[in-house]
C-alpha atoms as a PDB file:
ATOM      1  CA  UNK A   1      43.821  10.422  17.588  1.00  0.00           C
ATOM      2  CA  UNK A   2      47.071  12.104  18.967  1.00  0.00           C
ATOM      3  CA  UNK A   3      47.937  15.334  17.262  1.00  0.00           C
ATOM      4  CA  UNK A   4      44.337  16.480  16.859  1.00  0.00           C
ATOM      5  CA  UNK A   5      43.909  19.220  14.428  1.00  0.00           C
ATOM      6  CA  UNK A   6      40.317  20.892  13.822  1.00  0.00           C
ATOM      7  CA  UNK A   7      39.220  18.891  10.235  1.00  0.00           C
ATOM      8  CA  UNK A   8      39.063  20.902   6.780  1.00  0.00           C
ATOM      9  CA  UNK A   9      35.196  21.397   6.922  1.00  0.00           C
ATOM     10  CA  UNK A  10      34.751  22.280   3.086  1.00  0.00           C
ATOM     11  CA  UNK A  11      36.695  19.101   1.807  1.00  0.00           C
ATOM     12  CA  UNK A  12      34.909  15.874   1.589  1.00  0.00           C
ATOM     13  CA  UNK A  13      37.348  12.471   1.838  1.00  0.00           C
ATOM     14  CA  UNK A  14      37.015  10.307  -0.327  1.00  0.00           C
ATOM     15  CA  UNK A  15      34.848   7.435   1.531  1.00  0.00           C
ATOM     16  CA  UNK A  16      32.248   9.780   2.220  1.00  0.00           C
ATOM     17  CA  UNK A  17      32.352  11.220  -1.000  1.00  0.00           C
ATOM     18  CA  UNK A  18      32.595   7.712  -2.594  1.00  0.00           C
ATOM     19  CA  UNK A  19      29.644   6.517  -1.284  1.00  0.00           C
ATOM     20  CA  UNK A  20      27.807   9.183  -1.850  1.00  0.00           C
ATOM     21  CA  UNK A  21      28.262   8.607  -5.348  1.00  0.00           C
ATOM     22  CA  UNK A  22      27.219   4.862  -5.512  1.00  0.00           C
ATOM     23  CA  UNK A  23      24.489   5.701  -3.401  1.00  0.00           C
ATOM     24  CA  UNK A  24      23.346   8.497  -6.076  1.00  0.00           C
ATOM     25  CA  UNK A  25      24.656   6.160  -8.926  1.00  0.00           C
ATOM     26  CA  UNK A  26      22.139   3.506  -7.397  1.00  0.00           C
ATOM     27  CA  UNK A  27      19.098   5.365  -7.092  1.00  0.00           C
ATOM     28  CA  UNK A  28      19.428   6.313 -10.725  1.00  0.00           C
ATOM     29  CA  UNK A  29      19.983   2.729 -11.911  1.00  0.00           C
ATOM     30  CA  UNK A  30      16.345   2.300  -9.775  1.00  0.00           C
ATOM     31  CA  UNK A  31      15.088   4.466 -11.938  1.00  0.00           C
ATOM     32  CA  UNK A  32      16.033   2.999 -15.061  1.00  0.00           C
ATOM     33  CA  UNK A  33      15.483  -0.313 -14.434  1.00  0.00           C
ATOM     34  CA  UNK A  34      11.911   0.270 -13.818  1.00  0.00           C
ATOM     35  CA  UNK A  35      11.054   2.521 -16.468  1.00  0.00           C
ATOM     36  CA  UNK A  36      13.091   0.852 -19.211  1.00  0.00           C
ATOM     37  CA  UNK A  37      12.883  -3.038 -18.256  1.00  0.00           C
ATOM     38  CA  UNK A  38       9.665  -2.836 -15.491  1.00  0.00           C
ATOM     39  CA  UNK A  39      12.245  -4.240 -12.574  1.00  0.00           C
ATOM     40  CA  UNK A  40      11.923  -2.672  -9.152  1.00  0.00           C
ATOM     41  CA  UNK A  41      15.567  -3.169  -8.244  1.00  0.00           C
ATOM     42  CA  UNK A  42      14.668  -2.620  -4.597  1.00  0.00           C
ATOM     43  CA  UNK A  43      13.152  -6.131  -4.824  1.00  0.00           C
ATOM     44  CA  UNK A  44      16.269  -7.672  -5.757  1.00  0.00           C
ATOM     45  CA  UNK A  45      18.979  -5.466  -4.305  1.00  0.00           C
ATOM     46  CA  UNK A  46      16.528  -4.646  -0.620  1.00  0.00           C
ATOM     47  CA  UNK A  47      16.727  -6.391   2.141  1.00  0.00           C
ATOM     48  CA  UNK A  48      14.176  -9.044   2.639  1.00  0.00           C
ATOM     49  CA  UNK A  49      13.589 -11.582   5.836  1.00  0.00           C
ATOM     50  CA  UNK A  50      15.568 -14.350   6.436  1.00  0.00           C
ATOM     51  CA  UNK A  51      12.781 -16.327   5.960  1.00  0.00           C
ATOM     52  CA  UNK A  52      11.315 -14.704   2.703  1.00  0.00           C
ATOM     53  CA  UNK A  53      11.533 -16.808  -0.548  1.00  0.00           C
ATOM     54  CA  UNK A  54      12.475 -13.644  -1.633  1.00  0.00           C
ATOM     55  CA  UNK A  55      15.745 -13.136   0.310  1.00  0.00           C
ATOM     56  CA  UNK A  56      19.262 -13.479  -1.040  1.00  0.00           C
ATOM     57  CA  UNK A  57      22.498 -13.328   1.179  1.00  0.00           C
ATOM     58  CA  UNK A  58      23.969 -10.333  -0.640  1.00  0.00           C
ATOM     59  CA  UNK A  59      21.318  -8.258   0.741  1.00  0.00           C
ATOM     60  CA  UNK A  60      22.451  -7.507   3.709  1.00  0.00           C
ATOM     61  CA  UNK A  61      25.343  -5.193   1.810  1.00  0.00           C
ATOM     62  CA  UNK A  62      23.204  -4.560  -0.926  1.00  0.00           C
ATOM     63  CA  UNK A  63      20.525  -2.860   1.492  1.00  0.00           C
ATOM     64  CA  UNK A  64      22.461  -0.081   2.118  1.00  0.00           C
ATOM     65  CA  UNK A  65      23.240   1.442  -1.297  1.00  0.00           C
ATOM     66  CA  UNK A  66      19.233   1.089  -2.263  1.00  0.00           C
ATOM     67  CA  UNK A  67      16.973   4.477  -1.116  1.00  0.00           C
ATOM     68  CA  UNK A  68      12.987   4.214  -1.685  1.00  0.00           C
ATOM     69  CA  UNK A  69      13.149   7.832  -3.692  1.00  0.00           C
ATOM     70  CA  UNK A  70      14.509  10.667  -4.339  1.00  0.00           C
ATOM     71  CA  UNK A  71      14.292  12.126  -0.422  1.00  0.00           C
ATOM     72  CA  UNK A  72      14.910   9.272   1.238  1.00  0.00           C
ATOM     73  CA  UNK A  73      18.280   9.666  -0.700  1.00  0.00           C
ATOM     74  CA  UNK A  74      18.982  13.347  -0.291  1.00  0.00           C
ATOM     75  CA  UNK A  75      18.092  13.203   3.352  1.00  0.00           C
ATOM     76  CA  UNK A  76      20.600  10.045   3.979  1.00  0.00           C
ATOM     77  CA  UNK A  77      23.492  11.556   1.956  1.00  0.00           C
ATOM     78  CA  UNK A  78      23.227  15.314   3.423  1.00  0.00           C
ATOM     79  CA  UNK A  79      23.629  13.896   7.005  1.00  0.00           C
ATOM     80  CA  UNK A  80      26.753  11.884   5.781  1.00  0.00           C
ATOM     81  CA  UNK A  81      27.898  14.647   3.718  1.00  0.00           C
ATOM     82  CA  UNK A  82      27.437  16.908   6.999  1.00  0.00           C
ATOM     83  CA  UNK A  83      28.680  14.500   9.852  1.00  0.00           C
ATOM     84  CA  UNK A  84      30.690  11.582   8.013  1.00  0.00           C
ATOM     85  CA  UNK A  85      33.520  14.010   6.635  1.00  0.00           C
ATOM     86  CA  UNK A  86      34.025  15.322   9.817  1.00  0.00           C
ATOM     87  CA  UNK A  87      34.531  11.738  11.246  1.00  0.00           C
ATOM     88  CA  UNK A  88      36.552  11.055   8.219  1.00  0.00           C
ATOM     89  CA  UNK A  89      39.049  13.578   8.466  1.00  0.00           C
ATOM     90  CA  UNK A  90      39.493  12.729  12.219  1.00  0.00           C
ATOM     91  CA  UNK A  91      39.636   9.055  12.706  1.00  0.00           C
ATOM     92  CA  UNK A  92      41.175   8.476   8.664  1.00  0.00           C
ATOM     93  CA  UNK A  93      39.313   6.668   5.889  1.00  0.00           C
ATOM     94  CA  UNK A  94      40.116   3.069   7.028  1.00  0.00           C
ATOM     95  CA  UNK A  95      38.781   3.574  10.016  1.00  0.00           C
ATOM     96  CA  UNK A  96      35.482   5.222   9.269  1.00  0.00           C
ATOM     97  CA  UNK A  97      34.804   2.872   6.583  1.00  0.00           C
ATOM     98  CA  UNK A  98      34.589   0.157   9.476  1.00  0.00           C
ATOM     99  CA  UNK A  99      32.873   2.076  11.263  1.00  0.00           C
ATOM    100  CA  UNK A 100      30.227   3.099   8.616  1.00  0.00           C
ATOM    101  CA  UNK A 101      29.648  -1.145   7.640  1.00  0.00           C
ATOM    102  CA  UNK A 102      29.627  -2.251  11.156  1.00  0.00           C
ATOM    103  CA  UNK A 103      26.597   0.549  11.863  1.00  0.00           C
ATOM    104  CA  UNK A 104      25.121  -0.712   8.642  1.00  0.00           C
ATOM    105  CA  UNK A 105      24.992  -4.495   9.623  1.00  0.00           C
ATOM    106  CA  UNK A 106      24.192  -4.163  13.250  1.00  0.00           C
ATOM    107  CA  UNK A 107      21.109  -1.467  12.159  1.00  0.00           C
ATOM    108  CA  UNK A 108      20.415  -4.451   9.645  1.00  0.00           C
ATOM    109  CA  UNK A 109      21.101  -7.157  12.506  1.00  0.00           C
ATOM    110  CA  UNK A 110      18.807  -5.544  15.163  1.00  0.00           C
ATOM    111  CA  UNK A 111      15.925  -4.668  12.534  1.00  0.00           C
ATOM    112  CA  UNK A 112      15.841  -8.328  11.771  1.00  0.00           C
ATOM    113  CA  UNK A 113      15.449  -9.737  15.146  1.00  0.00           C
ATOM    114  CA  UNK A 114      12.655  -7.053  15.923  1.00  0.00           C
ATOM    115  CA  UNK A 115      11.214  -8.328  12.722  1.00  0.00           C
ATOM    116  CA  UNK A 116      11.793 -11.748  13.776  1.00  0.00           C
ATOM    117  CA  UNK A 117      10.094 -11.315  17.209  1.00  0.00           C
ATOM    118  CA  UNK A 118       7.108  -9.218  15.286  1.00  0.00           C
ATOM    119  CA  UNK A 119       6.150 -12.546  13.118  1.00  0.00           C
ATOM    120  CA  UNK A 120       6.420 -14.810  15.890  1.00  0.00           C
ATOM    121  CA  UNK A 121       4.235 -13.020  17.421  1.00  0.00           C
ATOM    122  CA  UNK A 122       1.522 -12.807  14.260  1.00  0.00           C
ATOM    123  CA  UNK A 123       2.795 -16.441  13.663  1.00  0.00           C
ATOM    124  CA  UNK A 124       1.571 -17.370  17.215  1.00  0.00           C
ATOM    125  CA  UNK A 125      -1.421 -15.599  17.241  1.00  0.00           C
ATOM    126  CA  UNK A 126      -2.714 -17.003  13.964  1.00  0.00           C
ATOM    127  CA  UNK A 127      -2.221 -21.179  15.165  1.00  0.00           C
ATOM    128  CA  UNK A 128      -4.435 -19.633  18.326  1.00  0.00           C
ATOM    129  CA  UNK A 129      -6.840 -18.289  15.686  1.00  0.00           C
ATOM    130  CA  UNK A 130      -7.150 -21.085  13.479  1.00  0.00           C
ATOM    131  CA  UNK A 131      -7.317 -23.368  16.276  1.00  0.00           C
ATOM    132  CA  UNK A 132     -10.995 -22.127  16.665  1.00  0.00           C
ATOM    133  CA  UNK A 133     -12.084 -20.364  13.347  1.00  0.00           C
ATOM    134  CA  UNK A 134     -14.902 -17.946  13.652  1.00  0.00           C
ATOM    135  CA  UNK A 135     -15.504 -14.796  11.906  1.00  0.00           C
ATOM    136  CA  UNK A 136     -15.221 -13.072  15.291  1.00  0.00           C
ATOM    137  CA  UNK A 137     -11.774 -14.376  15.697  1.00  0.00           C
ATOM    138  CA  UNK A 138     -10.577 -13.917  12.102  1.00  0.00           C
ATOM    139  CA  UNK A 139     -11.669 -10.168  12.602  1.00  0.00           C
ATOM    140  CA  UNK A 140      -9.782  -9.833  15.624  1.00  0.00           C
ATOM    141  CA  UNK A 141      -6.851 -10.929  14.152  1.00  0.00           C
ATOM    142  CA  UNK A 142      -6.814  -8.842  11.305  1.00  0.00           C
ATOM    143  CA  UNK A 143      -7.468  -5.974  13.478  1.00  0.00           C
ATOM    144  CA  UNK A 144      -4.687  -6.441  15.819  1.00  0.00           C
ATOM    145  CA  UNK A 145      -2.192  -7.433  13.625  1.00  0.00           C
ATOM    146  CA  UNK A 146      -3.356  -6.162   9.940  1.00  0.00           C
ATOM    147  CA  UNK A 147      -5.560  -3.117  10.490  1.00  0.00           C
ATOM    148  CA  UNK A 148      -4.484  -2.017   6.983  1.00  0.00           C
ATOM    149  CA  UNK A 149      -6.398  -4.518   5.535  1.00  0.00           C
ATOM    150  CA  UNK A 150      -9.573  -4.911   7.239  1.00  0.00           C
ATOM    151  CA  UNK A 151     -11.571  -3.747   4.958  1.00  0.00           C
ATOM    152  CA  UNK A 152     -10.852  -5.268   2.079  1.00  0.00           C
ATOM    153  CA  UNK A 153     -11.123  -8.179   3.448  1.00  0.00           C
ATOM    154  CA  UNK A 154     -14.449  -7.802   5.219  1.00  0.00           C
ATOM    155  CA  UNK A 155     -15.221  -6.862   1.157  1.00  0.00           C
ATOM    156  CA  UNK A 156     -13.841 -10.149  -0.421  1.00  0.00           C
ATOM    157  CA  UNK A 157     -15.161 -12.254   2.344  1.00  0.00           C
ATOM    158  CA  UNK A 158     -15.926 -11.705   6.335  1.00  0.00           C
ATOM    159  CA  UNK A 159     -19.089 -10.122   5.864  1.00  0.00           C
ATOM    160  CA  UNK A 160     -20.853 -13.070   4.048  1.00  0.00           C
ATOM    161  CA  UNK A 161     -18.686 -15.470   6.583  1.00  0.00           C
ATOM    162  CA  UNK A 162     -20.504 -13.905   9.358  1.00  0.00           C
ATOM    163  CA  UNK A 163     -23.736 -15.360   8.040  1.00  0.00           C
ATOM    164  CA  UNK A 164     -22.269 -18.455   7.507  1.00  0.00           C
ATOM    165  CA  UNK A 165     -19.950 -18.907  10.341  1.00  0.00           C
ATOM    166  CA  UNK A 166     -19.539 -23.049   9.983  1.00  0.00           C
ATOM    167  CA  UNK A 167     -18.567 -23.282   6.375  1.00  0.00           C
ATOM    168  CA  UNK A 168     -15.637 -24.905   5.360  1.00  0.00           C
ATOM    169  CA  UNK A 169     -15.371 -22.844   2.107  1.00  0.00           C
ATOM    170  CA  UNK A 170     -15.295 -19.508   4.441  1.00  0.00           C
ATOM    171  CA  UNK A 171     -12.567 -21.384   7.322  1.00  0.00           C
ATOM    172  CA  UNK A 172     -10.425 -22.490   4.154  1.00  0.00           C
ATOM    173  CA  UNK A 173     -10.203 -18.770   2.701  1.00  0.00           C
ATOM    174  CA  UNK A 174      -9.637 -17.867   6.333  1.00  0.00           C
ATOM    175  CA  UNK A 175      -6.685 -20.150   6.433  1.00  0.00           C
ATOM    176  CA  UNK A 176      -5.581 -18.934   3.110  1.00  0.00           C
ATOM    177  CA  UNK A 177      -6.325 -15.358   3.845  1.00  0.00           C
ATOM    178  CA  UNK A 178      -3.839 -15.513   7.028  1.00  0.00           C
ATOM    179  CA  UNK A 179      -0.880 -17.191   5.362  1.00  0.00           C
ATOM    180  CA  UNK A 180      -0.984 -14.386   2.795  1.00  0.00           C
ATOM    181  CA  UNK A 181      -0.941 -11.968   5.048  1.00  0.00           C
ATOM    182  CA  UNK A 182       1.941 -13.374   7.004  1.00  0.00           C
ATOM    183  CA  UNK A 183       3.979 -13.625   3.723  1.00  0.00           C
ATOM    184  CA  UNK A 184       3.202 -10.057   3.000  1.00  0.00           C
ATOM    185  CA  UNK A 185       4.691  -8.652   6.193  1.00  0.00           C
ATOM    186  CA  UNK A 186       8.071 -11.235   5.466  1.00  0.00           C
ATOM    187  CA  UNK A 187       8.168  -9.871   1.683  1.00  0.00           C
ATOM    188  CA  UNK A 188       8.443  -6.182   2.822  1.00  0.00           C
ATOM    189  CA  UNK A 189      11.895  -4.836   1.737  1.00  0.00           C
ATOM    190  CA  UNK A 190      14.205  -3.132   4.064  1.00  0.00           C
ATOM    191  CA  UNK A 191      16.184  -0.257   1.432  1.00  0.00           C
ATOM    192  CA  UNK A 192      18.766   2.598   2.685  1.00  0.00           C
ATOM    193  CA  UNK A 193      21.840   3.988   4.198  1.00  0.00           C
ATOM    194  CA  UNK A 194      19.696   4.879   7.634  1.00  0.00           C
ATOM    195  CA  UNK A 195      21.304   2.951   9.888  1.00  0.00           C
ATOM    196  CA  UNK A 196      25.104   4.070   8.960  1.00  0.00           C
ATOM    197  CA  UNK A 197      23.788   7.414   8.713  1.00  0.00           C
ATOM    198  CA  UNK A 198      22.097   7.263  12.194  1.00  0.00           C
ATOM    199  CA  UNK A 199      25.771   5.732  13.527  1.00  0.00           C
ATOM    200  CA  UNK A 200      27.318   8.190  12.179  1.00  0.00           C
ATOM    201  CA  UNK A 201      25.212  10.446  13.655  1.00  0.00           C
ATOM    202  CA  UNK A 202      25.751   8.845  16.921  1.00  0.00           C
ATOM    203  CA  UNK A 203      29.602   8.955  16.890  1.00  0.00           C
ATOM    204  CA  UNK A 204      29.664  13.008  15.898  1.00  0.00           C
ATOM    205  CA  UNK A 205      27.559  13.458  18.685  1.00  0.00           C
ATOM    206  CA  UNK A 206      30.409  11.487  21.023  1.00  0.00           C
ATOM    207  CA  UNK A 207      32.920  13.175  19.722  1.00  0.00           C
ATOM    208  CA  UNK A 208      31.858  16.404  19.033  1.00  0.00           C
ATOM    209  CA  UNK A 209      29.490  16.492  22.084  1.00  0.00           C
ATOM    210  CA  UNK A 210      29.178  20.499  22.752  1.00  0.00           C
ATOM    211  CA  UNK A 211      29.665  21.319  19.706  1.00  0.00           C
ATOM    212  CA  UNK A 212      25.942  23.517  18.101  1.00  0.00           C
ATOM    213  CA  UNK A 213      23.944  22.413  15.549  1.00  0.00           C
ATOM    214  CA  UNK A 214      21.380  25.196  14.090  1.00  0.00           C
ATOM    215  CA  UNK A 215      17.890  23.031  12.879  1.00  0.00           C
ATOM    216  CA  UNK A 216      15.543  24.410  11.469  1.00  0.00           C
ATOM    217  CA  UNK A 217      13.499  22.941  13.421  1.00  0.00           C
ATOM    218  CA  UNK A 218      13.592  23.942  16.348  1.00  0.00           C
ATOM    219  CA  UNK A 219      15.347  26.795  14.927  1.00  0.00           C
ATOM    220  CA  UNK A 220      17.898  27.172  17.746  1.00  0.00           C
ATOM    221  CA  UNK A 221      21.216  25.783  18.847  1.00  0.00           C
ATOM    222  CA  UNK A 222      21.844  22.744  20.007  1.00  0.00           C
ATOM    223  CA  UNK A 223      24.208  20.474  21.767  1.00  0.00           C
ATOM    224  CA  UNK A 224      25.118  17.770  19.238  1.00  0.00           C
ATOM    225  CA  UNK A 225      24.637  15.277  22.740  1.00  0.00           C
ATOM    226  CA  UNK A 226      21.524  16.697  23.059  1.00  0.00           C
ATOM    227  CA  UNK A 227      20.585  16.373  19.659  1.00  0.00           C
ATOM    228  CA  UNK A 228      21.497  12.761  19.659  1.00  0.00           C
ATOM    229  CA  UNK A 229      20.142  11.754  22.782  1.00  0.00           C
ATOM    230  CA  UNK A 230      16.345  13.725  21.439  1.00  0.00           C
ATOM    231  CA  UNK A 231      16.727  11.846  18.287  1.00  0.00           C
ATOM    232  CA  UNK A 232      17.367   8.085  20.058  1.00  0.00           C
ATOM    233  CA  UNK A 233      14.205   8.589  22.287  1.00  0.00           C
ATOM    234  CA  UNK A 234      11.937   9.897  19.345  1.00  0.00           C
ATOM    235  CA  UNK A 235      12.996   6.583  17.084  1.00  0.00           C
ATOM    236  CA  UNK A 236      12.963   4.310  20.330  1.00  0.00           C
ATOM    237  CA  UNK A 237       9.192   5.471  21.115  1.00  0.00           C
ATOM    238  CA  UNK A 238       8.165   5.263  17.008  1.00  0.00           C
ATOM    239  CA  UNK A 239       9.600   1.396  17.218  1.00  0.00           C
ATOM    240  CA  UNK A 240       7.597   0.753  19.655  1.00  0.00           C
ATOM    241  CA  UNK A 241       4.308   2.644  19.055  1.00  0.00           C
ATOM    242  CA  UNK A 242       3.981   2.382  15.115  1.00  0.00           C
ATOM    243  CA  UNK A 243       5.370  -1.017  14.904  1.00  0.00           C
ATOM    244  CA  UNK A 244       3.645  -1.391  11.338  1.00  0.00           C
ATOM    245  CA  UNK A 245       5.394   1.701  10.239  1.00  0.00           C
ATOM    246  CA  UNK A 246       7.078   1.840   6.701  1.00  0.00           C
ATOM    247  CA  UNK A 247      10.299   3.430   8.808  1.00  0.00           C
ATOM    248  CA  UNK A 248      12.536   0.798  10.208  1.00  0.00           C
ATOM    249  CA  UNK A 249      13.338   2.602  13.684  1.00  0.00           C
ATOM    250  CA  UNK A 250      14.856  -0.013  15.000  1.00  0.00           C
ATOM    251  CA  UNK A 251      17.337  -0.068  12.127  1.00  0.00           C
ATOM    252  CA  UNK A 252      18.484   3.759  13.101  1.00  0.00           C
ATOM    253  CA  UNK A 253      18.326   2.343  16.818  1.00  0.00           C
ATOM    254  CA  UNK A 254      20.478  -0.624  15.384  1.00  0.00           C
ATOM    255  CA  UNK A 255      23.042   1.410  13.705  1.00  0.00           C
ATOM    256  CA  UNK A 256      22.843   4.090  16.649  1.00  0.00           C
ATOM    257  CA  UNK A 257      23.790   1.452  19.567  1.00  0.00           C
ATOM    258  CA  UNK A 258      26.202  -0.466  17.058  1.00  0.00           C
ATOM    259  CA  UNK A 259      28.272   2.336  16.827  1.00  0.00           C
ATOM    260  CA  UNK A 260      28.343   3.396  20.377  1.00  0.00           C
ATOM    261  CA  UNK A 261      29.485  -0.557  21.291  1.00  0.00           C
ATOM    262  CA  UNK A 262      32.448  -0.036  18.472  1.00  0.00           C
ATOM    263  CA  UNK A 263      33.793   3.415  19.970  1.00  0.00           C
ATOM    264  CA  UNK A 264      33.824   2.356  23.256  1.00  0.00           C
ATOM    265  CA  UNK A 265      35.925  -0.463  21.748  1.00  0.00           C
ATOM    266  CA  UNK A 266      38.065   1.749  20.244  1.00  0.00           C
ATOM    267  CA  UNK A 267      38.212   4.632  22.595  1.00  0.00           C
ATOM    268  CA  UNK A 268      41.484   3.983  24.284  1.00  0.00           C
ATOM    269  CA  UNK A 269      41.915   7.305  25.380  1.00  0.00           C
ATOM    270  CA  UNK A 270      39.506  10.151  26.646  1.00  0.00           C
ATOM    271  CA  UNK A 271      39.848  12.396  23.995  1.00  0.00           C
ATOM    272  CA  UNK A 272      36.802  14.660  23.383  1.00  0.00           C
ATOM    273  CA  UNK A 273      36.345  17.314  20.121  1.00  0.00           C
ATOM    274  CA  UNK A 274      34.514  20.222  19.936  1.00  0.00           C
END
């Protein structure tokens, strides 16, 4: 990075601007594939768990070109269009497009083993359940774990359990009842550019740290640092408070710490942009 001259801010390179494209090219496909054959492409192309019947090893690429709408899309691409041509032009096209895949598989790395620790936790608390079935128990466990669903399944079947607590029939839908709801969390797909985006994010921030941002909201200047450290905390406290959330926060976090591990790799020297 010897030789530094301020980037061509109107320009876009042609990684950026190439994924962009796919990206866009993708979402449209979505659409068609629904409305013309009925297939939800984010099932096939999304990123599923490891342990899923419904995972395939080309997901973890395919993950990252899939957005869950229209928004989700335009939100991912304007922060790459914004911050990923600046990186571009600086570090050169080879070298962001590492950088842009590593962020994507360590976001998709590090939302898998939360994931992983999340169902061995439901995992472990349903053997403790079954272990002594009771309509007390079973509601409990739904509760903790699948508030979502409580009610309809005190509708199919806990309320007449509960006048009935010893029968079979009622421990056997239990049983059933709690392996569906397992296999529901593990056939959630994981779709989007988030965690490259939020890397990306990340390594403007550590190269460009004083340089001001105008939000519009707050609408005032910030510190790029600033900005990134405020948007790490906010996604570290949603991981860990909405842990059922349709947001993968520890994805961003994933992509976010990735790409601070690879520029400290790289950074050789103690250049700093602004």
């Amino acid at each position: 990075m010897n030789g530094f001259t301020r980037p061509n801010f109107g320009s876009i390179p042609p990684v950026v601007k190439n994924l962009i494209i796919i990206n866009a090219i993708m979402l449209l496909a979505t659409w068609m594939a629904r409305t013309t054959f009925g297939i939800d492409l984010n099932r096939v192309l999304g990123l599923f768990y490891f342990e899923s019947d419904l995972f395939r090893p080309h997901q973890i690429i395919s993950h990252m070109f899939m957005h869950g709408g229209f928004f989700h899309l335009l939100f991912n691409m304007y922060a790459l269009w914004m911050f990923g041509r600046i990186l571009e032009q600086v570090w050169g096209s080879k070298r962001f497009f590492i950088y842009y895949f590593v962020t994507g598989l360590g976001a998709a790395a590090l939302h898998t083993l939360v994931n992983y620790l999340q169902i061995a936790s439901v995992e472990s608390a349903a053997t403790a359940m079954l272990n002594t079935p009771s309509p007390e128990t079973f509601a409990a466990f739904v509760t903790n774990h699948f508030p979502e669903y409580y009610n309809q399944v005190y509708e199919m079947f806990l309320g007449a359990w509960q006048s009935a607590p010893d029968s079979p029939h009622y421990i056997d839908l239990a049983a059933n009842y709690t392996s569906q709801l397992i296999n529901l969390q593990m056939n959630i797909p994981t779709v989007g550019a988030s965690g490259a985006v939020f890397g990306v994010l990340l390594a403007f921030g550590m190269l460009f740290p004083n340089t001001e941002l105008f939000l519009m909201f707050p609408p005032i200047p910030i510190k790029a640092k600033y900005f990134v450290i405020g948007y790490g905390a906010i996604e570290l406290y949603l991981g860990l408070t909405q842990p059922g959330s349709n947001v993968a926060h520890f994805a961003h976090l994933g992509g976010m710490l990735f790409g601070f591990i690879l520029i400290k790799y790289w950074n050789k020297r103690t250049n700093v942009f602004y």
